[in-house]
N, C-alpha and C. Protein backbone atom coordinates (compact mmCIF):
# COMPACT_ATOMS: atom_id res chain seq x y z
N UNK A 1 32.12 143.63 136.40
CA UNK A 1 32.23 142.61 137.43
C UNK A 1 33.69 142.48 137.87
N UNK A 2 33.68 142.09 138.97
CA UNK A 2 35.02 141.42 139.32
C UNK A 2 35.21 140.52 139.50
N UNK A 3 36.60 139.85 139.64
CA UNK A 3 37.23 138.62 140.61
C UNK A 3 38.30 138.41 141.25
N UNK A 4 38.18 137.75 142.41
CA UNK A 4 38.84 137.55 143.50
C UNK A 4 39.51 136.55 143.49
N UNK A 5 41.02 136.44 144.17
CA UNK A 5 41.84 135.75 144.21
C UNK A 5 42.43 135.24 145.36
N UNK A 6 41.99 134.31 145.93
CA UNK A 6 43.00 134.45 147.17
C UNK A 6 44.36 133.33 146.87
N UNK A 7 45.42 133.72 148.16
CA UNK A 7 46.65 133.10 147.67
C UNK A 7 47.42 133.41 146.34
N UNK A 8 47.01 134.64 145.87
CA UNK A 8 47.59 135.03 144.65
C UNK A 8 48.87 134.50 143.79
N UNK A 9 50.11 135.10 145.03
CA UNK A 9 51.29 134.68 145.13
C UNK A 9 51.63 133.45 145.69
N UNK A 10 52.78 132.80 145.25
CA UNK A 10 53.61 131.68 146.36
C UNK A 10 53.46 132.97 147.96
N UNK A 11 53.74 131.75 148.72
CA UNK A 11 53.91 132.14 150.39
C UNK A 11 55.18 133.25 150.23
N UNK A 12 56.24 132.55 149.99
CA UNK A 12 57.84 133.53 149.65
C UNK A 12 58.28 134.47 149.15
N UNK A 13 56.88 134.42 147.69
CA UNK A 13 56.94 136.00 147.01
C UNK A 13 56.15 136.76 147.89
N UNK A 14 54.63 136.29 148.24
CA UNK A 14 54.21 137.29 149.34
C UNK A 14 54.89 138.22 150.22
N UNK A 15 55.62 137.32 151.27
CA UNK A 15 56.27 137.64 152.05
C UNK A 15 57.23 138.19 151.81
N UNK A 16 58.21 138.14 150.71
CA UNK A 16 59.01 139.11 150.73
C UNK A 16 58.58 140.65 150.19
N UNK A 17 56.88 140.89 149.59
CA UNK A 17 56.35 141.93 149.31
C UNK A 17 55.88 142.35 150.49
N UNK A 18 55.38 141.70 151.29
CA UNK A 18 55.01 142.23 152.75
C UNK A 18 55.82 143.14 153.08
N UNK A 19 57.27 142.63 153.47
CA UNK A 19 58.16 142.72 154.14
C UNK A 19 58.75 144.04 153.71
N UNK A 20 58.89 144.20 152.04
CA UNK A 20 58.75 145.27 151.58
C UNK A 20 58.21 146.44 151.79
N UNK A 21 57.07 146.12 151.83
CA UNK A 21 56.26 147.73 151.83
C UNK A 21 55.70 147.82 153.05
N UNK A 22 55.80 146.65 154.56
CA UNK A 22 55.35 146.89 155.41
C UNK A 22 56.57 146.99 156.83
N UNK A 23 57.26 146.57 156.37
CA UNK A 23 58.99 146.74 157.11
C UNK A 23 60.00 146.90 156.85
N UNK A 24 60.39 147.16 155.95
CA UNK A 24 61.42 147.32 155.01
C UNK A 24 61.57 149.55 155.87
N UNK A 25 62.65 149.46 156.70
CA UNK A 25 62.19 151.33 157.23
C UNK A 25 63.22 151.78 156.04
N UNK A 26 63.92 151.03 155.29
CA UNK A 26 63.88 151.91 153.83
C UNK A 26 63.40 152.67 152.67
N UNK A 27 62.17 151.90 152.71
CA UNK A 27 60.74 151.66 151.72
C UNK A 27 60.67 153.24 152.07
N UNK A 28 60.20 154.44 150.99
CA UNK A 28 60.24 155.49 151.04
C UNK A 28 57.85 155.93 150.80
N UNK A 29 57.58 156.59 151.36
CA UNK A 29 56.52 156.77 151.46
C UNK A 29 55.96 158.00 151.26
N UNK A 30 55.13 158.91 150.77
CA UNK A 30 54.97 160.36 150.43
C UNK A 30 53.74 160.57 151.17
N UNK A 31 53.14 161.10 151.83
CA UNK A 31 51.94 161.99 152.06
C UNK A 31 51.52 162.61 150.95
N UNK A 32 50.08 161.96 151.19
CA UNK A 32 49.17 162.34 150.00
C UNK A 32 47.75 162.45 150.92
N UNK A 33 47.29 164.19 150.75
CA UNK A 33 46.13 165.28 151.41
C UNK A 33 44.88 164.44 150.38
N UNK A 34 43.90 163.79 151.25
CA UNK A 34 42.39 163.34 150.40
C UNK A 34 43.29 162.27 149.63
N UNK A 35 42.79 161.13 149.64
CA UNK A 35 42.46 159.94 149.08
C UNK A 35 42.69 159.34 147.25
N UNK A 36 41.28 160.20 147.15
CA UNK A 36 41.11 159.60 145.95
C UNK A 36 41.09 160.94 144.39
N UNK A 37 40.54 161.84 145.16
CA UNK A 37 40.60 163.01 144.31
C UNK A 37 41.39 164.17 145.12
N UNK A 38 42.03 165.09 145.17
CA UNK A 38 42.20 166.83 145.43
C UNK A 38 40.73 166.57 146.35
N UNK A 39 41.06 167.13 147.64
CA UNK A 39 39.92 167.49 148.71
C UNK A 39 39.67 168.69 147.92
N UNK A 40 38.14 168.97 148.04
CA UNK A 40 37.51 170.36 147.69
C UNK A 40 36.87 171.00 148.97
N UNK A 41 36.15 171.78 148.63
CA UNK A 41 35.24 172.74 149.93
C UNK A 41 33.55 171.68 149.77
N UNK A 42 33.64 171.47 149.01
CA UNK A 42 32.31 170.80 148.94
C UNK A 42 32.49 169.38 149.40
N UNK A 43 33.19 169.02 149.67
CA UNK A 43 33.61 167.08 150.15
C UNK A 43 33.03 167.66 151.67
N UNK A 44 32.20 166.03 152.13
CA UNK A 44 32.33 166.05 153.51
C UNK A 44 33.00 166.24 154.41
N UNK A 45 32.60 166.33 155.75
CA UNK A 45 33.99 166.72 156.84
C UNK A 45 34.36 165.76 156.78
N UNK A 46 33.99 163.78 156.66
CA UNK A 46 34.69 162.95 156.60
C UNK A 46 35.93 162.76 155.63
N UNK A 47 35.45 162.89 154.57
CA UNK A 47 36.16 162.52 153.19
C UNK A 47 37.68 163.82 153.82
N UNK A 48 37.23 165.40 154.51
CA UNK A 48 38.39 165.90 154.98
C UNK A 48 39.83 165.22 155.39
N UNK A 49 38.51 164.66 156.61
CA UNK A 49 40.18 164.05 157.47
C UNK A 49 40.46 162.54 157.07
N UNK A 50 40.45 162.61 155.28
CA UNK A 50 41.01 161.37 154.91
C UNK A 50 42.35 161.77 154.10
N UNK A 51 43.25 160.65 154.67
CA UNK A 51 44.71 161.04 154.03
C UNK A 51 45.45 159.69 153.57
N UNK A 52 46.61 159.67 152.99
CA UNK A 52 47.03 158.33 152.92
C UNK A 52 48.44 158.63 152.70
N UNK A 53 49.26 158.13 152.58
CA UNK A 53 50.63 157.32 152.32
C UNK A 53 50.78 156.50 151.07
N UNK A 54 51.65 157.04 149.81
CA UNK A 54 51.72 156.41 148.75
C UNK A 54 53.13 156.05 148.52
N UNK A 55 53.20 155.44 147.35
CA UNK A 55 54.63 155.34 146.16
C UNK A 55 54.46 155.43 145.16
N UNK A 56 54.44 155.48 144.15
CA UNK A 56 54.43 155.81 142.64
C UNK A 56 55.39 155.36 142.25
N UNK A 57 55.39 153.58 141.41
CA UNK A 57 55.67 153.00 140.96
C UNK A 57 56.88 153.40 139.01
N UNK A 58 54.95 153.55 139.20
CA UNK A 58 55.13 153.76 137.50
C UNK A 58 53.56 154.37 136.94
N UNK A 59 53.64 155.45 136.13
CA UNK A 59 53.29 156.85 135.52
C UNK A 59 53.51 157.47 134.17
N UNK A 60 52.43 157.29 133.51
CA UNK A 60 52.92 158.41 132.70
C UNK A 60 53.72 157.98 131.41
N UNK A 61 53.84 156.48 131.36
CA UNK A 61 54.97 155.86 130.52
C UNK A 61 55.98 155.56 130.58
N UNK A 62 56.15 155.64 131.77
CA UNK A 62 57.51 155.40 132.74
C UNK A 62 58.21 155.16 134.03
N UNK A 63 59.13 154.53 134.34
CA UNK A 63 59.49 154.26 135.53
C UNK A 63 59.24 155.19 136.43
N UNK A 64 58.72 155.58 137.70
CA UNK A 64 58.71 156.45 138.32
C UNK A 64 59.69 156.57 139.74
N UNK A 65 60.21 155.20 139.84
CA UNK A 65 61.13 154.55 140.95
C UNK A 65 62.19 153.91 141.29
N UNK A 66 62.73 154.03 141.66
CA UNK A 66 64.00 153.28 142.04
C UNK A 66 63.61 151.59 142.55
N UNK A 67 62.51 152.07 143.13
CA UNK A 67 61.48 150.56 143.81
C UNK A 67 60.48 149.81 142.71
N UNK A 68 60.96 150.30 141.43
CA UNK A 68 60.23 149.49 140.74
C UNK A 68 59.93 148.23 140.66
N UNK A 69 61.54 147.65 140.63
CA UNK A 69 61.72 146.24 140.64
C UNK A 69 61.26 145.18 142.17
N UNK A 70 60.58 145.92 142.94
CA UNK A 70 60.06 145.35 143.56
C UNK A 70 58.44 144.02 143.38
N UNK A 71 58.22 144.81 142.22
CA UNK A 71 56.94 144.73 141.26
C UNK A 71 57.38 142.99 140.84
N UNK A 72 58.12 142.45 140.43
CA UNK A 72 59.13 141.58 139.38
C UNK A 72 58.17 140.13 139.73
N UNK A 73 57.43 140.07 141.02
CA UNK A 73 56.81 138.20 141.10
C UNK A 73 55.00 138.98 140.22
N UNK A 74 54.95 140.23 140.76
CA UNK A 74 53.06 140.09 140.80
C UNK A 74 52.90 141.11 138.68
N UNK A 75 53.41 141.11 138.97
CA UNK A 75 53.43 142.15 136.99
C UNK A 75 52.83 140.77 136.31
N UNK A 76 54.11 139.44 136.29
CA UNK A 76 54.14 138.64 135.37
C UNK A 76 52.98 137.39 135.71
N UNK A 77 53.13 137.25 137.29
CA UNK A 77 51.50 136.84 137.49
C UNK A 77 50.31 137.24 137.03
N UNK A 78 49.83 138.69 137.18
CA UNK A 78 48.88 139.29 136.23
C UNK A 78 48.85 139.38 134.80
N UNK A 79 49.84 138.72 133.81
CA UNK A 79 50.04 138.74 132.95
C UNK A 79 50.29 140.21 132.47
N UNK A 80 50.92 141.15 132.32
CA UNK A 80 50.49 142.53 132.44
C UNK A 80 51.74 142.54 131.07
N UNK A 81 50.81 143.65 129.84
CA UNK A 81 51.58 143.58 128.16
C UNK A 81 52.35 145.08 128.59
N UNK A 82 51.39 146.02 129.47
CA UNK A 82 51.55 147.46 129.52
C UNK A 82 50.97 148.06 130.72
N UNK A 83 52.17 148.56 131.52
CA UNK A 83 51.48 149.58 132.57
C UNK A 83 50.31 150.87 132.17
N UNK A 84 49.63 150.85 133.00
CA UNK A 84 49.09 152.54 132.95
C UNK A 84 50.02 152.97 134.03
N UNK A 85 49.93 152.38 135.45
CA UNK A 85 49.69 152.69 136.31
C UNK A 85 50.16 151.75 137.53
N UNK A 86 51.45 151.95 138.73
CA UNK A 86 51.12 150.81 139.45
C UNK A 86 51.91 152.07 141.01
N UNK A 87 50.86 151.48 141.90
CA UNK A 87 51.76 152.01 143.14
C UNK A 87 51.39 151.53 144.57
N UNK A 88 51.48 152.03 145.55
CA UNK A 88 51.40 151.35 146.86
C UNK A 88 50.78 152.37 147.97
N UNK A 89 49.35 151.97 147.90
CA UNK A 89 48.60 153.01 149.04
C UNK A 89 48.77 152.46 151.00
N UNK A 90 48.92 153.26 151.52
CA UNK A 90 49.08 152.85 153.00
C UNK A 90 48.44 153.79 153.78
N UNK A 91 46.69 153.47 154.11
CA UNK A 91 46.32 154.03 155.18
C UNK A 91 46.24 153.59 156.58
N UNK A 92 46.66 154.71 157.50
CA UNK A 92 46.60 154.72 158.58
C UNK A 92 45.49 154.21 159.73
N UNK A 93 45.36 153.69 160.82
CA UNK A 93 44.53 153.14 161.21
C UNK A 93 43.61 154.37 161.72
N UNK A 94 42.24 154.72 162.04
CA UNK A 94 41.42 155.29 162.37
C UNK A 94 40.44 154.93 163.50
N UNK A 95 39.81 156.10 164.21
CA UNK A 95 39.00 155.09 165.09
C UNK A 95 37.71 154.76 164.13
N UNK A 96 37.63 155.59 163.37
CA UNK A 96 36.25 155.02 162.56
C UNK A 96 36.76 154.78 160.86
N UNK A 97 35.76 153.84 160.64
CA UNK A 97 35.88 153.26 159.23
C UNK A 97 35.40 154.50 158.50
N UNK A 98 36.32 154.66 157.65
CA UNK A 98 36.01 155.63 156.60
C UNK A 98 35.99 155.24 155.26
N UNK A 99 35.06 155.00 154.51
CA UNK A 99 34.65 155.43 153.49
C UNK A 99 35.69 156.00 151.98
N UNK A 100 36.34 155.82 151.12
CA UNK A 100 36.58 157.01 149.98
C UNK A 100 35.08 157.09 149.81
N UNK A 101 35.77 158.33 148.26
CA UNK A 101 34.56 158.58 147.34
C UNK A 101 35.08 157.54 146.31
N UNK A 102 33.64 156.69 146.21
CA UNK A 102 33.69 156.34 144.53
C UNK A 102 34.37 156.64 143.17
N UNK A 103 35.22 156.29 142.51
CA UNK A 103 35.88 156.54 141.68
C UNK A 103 36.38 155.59 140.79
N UNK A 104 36.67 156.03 139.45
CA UNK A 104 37.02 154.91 138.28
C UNK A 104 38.71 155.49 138.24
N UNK A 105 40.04 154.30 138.14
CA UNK A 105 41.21 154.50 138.08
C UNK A 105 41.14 155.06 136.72
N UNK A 106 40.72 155.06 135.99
CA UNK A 106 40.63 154.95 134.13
C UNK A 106 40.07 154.78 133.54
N UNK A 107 39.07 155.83 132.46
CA UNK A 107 38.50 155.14 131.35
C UNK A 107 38.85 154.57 129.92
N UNK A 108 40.13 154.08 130.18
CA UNK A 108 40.22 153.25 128.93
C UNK A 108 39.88 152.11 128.87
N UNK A 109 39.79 151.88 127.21
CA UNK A 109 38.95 150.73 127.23
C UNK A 109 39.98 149.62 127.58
N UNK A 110 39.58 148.47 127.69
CA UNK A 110 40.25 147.19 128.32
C UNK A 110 41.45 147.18 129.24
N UNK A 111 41.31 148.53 129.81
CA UNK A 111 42.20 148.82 131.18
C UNK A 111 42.10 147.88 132.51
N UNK A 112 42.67 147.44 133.04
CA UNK A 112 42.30 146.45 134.36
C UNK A 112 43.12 147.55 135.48
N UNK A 113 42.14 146.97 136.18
CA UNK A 113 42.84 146.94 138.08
C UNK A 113 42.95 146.18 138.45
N UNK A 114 44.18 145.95 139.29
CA UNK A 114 44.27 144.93 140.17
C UNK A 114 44.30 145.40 141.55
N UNK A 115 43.81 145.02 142.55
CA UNK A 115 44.42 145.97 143.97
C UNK A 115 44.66 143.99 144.53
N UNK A 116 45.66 144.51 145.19
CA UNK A 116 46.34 143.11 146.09
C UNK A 116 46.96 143.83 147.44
N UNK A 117 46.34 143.09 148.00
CA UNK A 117 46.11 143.58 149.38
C UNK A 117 47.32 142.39 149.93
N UNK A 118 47.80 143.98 150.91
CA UNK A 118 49.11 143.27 151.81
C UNK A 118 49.03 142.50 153.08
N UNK A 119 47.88 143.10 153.51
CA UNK A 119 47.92 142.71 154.86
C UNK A 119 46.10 142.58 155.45
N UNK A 120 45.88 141.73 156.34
CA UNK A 120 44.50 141.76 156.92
C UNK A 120 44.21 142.98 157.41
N UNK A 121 42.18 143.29 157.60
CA UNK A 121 41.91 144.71 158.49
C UNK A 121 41.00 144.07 158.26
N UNK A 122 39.99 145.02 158.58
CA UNK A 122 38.80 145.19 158.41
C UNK A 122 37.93 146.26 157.08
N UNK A 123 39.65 146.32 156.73
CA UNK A 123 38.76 147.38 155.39
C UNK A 123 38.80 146.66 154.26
N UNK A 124 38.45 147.26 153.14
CA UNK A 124 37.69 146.94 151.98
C UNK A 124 37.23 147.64 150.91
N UNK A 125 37.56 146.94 149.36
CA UNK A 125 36.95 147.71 148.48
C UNK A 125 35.37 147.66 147.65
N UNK A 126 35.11 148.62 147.70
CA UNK A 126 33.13 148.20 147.50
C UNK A 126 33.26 148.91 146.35
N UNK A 127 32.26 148.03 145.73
CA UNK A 127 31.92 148.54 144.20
C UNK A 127 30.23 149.23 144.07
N UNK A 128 30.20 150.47 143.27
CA UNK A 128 29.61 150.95 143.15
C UNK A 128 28.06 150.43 142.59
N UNK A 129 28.20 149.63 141.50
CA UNK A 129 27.23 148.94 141.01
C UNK A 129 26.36 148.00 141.57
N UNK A 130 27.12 146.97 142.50
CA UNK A 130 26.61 146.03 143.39
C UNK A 130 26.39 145.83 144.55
N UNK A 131 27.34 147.47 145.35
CA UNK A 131 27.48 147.59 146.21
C UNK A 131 28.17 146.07 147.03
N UNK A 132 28.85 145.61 146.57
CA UNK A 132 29.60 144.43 147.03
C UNK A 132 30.98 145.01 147.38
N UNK A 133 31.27 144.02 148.86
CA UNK A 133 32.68 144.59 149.23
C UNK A 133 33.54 143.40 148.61
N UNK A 134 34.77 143.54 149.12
CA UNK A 134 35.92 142.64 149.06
C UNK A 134 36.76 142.90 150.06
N UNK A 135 36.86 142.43 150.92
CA UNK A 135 37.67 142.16 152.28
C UNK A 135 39.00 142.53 152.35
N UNK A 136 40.02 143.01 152.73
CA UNK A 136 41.36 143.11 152.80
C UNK A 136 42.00 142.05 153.32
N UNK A 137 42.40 141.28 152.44
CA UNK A 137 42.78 139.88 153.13
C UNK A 137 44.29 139.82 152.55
N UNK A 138 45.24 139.26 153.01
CA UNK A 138 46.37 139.08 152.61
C UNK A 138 46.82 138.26 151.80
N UNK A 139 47.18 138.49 150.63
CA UNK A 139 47.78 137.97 149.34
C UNK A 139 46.78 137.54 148.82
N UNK A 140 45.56 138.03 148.72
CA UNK A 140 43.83 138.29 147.88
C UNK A 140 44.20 139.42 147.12
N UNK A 141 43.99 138.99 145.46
CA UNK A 141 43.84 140.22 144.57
C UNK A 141 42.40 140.02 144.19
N UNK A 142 42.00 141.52 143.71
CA UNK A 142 40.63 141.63 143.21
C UNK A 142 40.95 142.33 141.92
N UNK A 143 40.80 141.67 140.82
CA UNK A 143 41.08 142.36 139.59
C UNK A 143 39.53 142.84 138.98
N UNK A 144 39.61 143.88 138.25
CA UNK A 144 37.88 144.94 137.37
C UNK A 144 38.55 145.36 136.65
N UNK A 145 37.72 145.84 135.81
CA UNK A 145 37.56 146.77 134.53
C UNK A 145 37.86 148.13 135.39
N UNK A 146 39.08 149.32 135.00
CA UNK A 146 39.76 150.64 135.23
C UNK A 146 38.46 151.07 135.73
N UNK A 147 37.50 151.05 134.63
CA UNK A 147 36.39 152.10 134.45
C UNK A 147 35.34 151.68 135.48
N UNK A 148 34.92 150.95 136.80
CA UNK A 148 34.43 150.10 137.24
C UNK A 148 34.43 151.27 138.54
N UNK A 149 33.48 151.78 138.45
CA UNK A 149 33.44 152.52 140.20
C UNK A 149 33.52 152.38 141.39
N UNK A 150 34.61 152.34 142.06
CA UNK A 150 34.38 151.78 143.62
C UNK A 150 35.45 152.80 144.62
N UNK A 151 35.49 152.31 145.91
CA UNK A 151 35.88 153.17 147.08
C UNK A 151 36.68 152.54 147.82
N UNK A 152 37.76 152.43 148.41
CA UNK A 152 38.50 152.13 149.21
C UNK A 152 38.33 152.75 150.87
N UNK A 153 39.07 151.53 151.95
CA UNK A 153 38.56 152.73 153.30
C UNK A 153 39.82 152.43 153.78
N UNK A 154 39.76 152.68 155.18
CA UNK A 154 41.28 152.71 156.07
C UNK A 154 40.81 151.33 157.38
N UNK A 155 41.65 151.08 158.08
CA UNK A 155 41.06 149.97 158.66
C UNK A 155 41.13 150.63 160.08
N UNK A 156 40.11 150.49 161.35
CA UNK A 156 40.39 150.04 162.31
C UNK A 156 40.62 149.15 163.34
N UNK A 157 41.66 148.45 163.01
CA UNK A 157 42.16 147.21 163.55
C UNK A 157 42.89 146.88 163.43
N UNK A 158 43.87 147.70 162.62
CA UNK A 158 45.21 147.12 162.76
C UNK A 158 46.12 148.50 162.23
N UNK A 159 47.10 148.64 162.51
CA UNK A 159 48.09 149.98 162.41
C UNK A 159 47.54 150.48 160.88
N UNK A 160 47.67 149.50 160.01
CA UNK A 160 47.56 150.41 158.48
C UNK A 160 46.68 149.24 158.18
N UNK A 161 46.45 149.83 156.79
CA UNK A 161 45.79 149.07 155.75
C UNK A 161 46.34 149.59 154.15
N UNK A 162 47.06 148.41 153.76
CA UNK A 162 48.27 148.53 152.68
C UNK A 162 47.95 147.84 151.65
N UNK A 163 47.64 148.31 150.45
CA UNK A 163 47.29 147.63 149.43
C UNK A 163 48.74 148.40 147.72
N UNK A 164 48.19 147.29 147.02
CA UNK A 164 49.11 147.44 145.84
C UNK A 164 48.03 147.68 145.01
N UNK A 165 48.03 149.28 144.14
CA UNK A 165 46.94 149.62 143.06
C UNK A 165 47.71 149.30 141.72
N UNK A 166 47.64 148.54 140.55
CA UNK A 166 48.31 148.11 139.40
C UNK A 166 47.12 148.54 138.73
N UNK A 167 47.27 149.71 137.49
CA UNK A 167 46.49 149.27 136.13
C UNK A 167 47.70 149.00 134.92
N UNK A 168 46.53 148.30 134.13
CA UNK A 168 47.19 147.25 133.11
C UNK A 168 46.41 147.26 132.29
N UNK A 169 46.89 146.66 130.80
CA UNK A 169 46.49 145.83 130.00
C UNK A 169 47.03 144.62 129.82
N UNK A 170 46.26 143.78 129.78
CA UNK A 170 47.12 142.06 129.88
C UNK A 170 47.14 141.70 128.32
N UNK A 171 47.92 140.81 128.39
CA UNK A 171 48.38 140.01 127.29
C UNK A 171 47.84 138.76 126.88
């Protein structure tokens, strides 16, 4: 199961994370080919022309960024003991809603996700089990279990659709 948060942050921490990862023309961004897994020959032509815009936080057991400390209001809000995992997806607007594929961030046990969404669209993350969405709403986190199957899409309605992916174990 999940749950939803809206107003996560104060207004001020929000906004200065907005501002961050959505204007900040410092903020450094990578192209990343397919979504959620390595595109194969067997993925749809949709799932093809899906792409995104990342950062990579933190990995692997370690800092991965110079932009780490950007992290510093929403870590200690989530209560978070230990990263797996934290970074910053930014898809592009589309004329059609697309879909990921279904996927679990992690199967460890008592792993969490958090995704906290930067900005309004029309996109959304749907879970596999209930087929229930969750709206992209601004400064709304939706925290699950790593292992918890679901899909992310891109929005059409507004330039991007920018979310913050955090796994954790809390404290």
């Amino acid at each position: 199961m999940f749950k939803v948060i809206d107003n996560f942050l104060p207004k001020e921490q929000f906004l200065e994370l907005q501002y961050t990862y959505l204007s900040n023309k410092k903020f450094p961004y990578y192209y990343q080919d397919g979504k959620d897994y390595p595109v194969s020959d067997k993925q749809s032509k949709n799932l093809l022309d899906q792409y995104q815009f990342t950062h990579l936080f933190f990995d692997n057991l370690k800092e991965n960024s110079e932009w780490y400390g950007t992290l510093k209001y929403i870590l200690p809000k989530l209560k978070v003991s230990s990263l797996t995992r934290a970074k910053v997806n930014l898809n592009p607007i589309n004329t059609k809603l697309i879909q990921g594929q279904f996927h679990n961030d992690f199967n460890y046990k008592n792993n969490k996700t958090a995704v906290y969404y930067l900005n309004s669209c029309d996109g959304y993350t749907i879970f596999k089990k209930n087929n229930k969405k969750v709206y992209s709403k601004e400064n709304r986190v939706v925290i699950f279990n790593s292992k918890e199957l679901h899909a992310g899409t891109n929005t059409t309605n507004t330039k991007v659709r920018c979310v913050l992916n955090i796994n954790y174990y809390e404290f």
